[in-house]
Protein backbone atom coordinates (compact mmCIF):
# COMPACT_ATOMS: atom_id res chain seq x y z
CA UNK A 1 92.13 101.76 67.93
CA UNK A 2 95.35 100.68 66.88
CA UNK A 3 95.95 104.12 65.22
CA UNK A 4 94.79 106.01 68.47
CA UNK A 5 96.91 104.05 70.49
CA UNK A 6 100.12 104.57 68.63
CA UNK A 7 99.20 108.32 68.30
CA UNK A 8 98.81 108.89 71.88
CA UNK A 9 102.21 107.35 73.10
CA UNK A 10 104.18 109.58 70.52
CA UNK A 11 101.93 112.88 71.60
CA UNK A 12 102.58 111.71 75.33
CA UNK A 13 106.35 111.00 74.75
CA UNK A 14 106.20 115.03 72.85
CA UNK A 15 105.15 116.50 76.14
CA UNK A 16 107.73 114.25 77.82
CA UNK A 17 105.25 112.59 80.03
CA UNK A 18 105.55 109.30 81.85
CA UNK A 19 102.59 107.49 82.15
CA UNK A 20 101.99 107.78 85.52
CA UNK A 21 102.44 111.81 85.30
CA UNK A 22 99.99 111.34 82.36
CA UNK A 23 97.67 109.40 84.77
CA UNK A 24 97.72 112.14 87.57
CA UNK A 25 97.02 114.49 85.80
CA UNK A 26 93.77 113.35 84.27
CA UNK A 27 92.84 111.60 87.54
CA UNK A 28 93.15 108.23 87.23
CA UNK A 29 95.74 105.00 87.03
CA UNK A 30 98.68 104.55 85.25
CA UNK A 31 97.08 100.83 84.12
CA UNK A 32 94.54 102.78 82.69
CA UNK A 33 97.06 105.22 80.45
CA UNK A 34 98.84 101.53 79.92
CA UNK A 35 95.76 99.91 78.86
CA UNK A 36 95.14 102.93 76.03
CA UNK A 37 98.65 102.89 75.00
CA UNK A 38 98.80 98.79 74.14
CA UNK A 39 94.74 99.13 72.77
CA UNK A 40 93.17 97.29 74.42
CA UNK A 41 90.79 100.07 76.07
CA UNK A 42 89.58 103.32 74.84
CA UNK A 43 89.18 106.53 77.18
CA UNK A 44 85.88 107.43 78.09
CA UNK A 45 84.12 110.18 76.40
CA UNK A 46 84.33 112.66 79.42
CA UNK A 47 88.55 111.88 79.65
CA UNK A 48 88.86 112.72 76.02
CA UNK A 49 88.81 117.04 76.16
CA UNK A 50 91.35 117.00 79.20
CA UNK A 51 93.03 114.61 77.76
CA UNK A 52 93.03 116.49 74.32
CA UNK A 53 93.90 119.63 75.99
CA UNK A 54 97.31 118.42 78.18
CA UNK A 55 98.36 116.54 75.01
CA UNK A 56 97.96 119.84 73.01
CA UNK A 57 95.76 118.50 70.10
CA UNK A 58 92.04 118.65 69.66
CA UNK A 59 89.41 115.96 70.24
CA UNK A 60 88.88 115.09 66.55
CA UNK A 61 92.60 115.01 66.11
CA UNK A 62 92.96 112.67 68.94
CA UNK A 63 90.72 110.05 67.93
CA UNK A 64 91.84 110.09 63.95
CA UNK A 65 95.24 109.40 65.15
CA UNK A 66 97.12 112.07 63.23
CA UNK A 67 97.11 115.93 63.31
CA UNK A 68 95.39 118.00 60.68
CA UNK A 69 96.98 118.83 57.66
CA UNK A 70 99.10 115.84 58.41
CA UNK A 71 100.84 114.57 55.11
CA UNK A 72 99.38 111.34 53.62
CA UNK A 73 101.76 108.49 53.94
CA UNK A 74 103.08 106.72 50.57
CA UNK A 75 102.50 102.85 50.12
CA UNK A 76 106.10 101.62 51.45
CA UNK A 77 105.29 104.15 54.15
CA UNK A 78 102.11 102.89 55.35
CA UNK A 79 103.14 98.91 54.80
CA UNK A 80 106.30 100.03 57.04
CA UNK A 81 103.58 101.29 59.81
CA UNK A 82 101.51 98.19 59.13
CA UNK A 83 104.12 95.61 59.33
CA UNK A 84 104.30 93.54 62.15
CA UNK A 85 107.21 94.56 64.55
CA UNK A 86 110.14 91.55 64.88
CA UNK A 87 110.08 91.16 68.78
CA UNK A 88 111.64 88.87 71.09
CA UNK A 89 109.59 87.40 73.89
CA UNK A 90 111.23 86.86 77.40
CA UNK A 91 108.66 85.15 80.05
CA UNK A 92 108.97 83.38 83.15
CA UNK A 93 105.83 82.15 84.60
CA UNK A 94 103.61 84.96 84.70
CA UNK A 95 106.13 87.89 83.96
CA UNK A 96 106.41 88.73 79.88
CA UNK A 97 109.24 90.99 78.62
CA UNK A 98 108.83 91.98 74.60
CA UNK A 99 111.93 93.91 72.96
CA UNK A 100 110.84 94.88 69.73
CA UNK A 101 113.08 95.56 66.83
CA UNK A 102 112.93 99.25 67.24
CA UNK A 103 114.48 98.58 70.80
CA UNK A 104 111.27 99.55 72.52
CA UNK A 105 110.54 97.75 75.67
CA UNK A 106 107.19 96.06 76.61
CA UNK A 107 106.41 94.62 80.03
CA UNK A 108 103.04 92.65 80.45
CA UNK A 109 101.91 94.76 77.19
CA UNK A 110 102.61 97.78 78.35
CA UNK A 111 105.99 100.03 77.23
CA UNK A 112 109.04 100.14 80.22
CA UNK A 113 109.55 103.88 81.26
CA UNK A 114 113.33 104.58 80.40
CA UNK A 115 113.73 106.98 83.80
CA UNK A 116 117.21 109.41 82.93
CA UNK A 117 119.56 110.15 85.53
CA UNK A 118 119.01 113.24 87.21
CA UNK A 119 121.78 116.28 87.56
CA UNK A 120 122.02 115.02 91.75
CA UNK A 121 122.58 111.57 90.30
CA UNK A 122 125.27 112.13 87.84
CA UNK A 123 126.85 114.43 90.30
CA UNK A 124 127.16 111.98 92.64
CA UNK A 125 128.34 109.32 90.58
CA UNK A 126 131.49 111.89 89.38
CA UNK A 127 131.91 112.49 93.37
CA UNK A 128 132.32 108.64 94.34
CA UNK A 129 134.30 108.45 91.64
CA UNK A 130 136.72 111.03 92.84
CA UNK A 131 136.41 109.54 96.52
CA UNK A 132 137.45 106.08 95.77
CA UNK A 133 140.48 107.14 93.55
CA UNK A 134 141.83 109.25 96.34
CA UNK A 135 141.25 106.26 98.80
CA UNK A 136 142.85 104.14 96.69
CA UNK A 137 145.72 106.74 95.90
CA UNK A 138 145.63 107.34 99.65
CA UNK A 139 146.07 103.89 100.45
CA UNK A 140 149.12 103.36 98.50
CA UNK A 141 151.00 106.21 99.77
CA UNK A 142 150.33 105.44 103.62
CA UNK A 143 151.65 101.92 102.55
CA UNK A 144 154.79 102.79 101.02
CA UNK A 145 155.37 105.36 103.47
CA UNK A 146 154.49 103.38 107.03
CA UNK A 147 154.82 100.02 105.07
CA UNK A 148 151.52 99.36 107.21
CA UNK A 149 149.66 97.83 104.35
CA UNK A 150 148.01 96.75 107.15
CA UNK A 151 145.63 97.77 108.57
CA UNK A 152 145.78 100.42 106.10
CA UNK A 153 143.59 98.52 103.93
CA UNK A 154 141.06 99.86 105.64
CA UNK A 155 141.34 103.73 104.07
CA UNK A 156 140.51 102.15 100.42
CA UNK A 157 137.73 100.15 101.68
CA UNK A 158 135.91 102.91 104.02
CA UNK A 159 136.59 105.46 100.39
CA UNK A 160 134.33 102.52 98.46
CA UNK A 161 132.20 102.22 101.54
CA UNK A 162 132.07 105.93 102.08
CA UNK A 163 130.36 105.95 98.19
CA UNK A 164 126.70 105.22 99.86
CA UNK A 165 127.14 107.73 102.09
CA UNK A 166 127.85 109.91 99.55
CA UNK A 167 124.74 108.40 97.45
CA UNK A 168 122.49 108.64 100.11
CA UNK A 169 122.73 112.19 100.82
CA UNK A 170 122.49 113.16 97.14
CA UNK A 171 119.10 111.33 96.98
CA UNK A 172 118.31 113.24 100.40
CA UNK A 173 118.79 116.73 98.09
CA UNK A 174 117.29 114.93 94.74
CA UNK A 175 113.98 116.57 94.42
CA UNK A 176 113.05 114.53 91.18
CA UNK A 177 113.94 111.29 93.11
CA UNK A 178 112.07 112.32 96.46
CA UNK A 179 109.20 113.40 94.13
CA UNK A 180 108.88 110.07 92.15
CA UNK A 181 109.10 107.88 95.18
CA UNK A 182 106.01 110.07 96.69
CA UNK A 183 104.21 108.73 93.29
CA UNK A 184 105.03 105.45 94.06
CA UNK A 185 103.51 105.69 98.37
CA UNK A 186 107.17 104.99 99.54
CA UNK A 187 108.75 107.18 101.74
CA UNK A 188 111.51 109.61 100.16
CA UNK A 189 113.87 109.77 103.31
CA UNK A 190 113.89 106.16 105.04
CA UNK A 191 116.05 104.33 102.11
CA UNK A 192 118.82 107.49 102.04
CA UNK A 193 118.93 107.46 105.76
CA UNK A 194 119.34 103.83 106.39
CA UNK A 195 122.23 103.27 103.47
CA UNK A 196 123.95 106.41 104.98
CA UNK A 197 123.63 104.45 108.57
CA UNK A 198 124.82 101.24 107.73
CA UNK A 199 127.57 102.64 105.17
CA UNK A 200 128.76 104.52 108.13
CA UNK A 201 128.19 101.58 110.62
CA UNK A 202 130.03 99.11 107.82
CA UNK A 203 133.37 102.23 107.96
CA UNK A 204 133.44 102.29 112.00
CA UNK A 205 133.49 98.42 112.13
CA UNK A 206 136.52 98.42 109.72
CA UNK A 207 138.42 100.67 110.65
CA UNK A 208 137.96 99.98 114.76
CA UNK A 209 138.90 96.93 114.45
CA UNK A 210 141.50 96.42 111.47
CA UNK A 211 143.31 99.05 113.76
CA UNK A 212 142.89 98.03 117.19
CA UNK A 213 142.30 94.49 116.11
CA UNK A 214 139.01 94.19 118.03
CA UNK A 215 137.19 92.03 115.61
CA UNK A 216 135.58 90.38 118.36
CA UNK A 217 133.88 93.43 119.77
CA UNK A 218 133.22 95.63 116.68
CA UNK A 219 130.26 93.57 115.19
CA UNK A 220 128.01 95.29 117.67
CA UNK A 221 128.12 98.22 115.00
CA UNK A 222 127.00 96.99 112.07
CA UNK A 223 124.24 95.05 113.78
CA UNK A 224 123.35 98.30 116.06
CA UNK A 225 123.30 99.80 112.43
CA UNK A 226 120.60 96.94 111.34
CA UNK A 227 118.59 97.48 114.13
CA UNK A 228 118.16 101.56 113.58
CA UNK A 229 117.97 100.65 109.73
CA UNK A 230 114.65 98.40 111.10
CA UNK A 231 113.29 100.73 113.18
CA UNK A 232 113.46 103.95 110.68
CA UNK A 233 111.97 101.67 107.75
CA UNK A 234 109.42 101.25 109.46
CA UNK A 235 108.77 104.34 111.24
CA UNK A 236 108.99 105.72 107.27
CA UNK A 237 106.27 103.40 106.21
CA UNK A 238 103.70 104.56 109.18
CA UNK A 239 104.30 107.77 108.46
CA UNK A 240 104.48 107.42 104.35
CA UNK A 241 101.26 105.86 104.79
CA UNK A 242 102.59 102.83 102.76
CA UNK A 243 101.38 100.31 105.04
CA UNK A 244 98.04 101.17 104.36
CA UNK A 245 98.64 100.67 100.66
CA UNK A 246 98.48 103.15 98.14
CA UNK A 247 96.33 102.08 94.94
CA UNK A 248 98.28 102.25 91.41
């Protein structure tokens, strides 16, 4: 078992397959991909040709473990297979983190999905960087200029503010990232609208009342910005369906 298990997480990590994409595909849970991955289940006999066929190998392959004409290992080779893996064990009550020495992560037995940025993400982490260094450059140029330092504070905090605006309507265009949340029953639009409202929210407050000096007044709109932030969430998880609960 220990053979098929290993086998399938490398043929599964070929196809570049999460297990929950792995899951859907067959029809059934992620646990249940998990489960087969750490051994301590086998798939039944009717899972085994679909499974076969999306992992590109055939049946007999699958359940020897290795691919036919697959080179015998050497001793050192298979004692190096065979050897126990040096891990270090994290737990806290009932949570249990295992980092092996291969720098694989396992979370209650099962191996942590390593999720890469997408292009939308890395885009907009080069575009908040841009908008905070012109806030800050900005900033300093008002100051020496006016020699209002303040409240021209207020310019490089709304550019570092303005970031999760920025964020949130990346993720609002980030297919992959709308697409994974659907997996998981949240909603893909309530968590990019509500940072984008209280970033914006958080920027009028500032900048209101550094300038007029209104502090006293001003704190109606970040707490007007909670209260739509309330109401959208959960508007999102009606509609999402997530209050029902969406099985794993």
């Amino acid at each position: 078992m220990a053979k098929f298990s290993e086998f399938l997480y490398e043929l599964r990590k070929e196809k570049q397959l999460t297990q929950t994409e792995l899951a859907e595909k067959l029809g059934i849970t992620n646990k249940a991909v998990s489960k087969w991955e750490t051994g301590e289940a086998m798939p039944d006999t009717a899972q085994l040709l679909p499974l076969s066929e999306i992992l590109g190998v055939s049946v007999d392959e699958l359940l020897r473990g290795e691919r036919n004409g697959q080179q015998p290992q050497n001793e050192e080779s298979r004692e190096s297979a065979t050897a126990p893996k040096d891990r270090i064990i994290l737990s806290s009550g009932t949570d249990r983190v295992e980092i092996e020495s291969d720098g694989s992560v396992l979370i209650g037995g099962s191996r942590a999905e390593h999720r890469k940025k997408t292009v939308m993400e890395k885009i907009s982490c080069c575009v908040c960087a841009s908008l905070v260094a012109l806030g800050a450059i900005a900033y300093v140029i008002a100051g020496l200029l006016t020699g209002l330092w303040h409240p021209l504070w207020c310019i490089a905090a709304s550019s570092a503010i303005g970031c999760g605006i920025v964020g949130g309507i990346f993720d609002l265009c980030d297919r992959e990232k709308k697409a994974e949340k659907r997996r998981k029953g949240e909603n893909p639009y309530t968590g990019s609208i509500c940072g984008i409202v209280m970033c914006v929210s958080l920027i009028v407050f500032l900048c209101v009342a550094s300038v007029c000096n209104l502090w006293n007044v001003m704190w109606a709109a970040p707490a007007a910005g909670v209260c739509v932030c309330i109401v959208t969430g959960t508007l999102g998880g009606i509609f999402s369906g997530k209050d029902g609960g969406k099985p794993e």
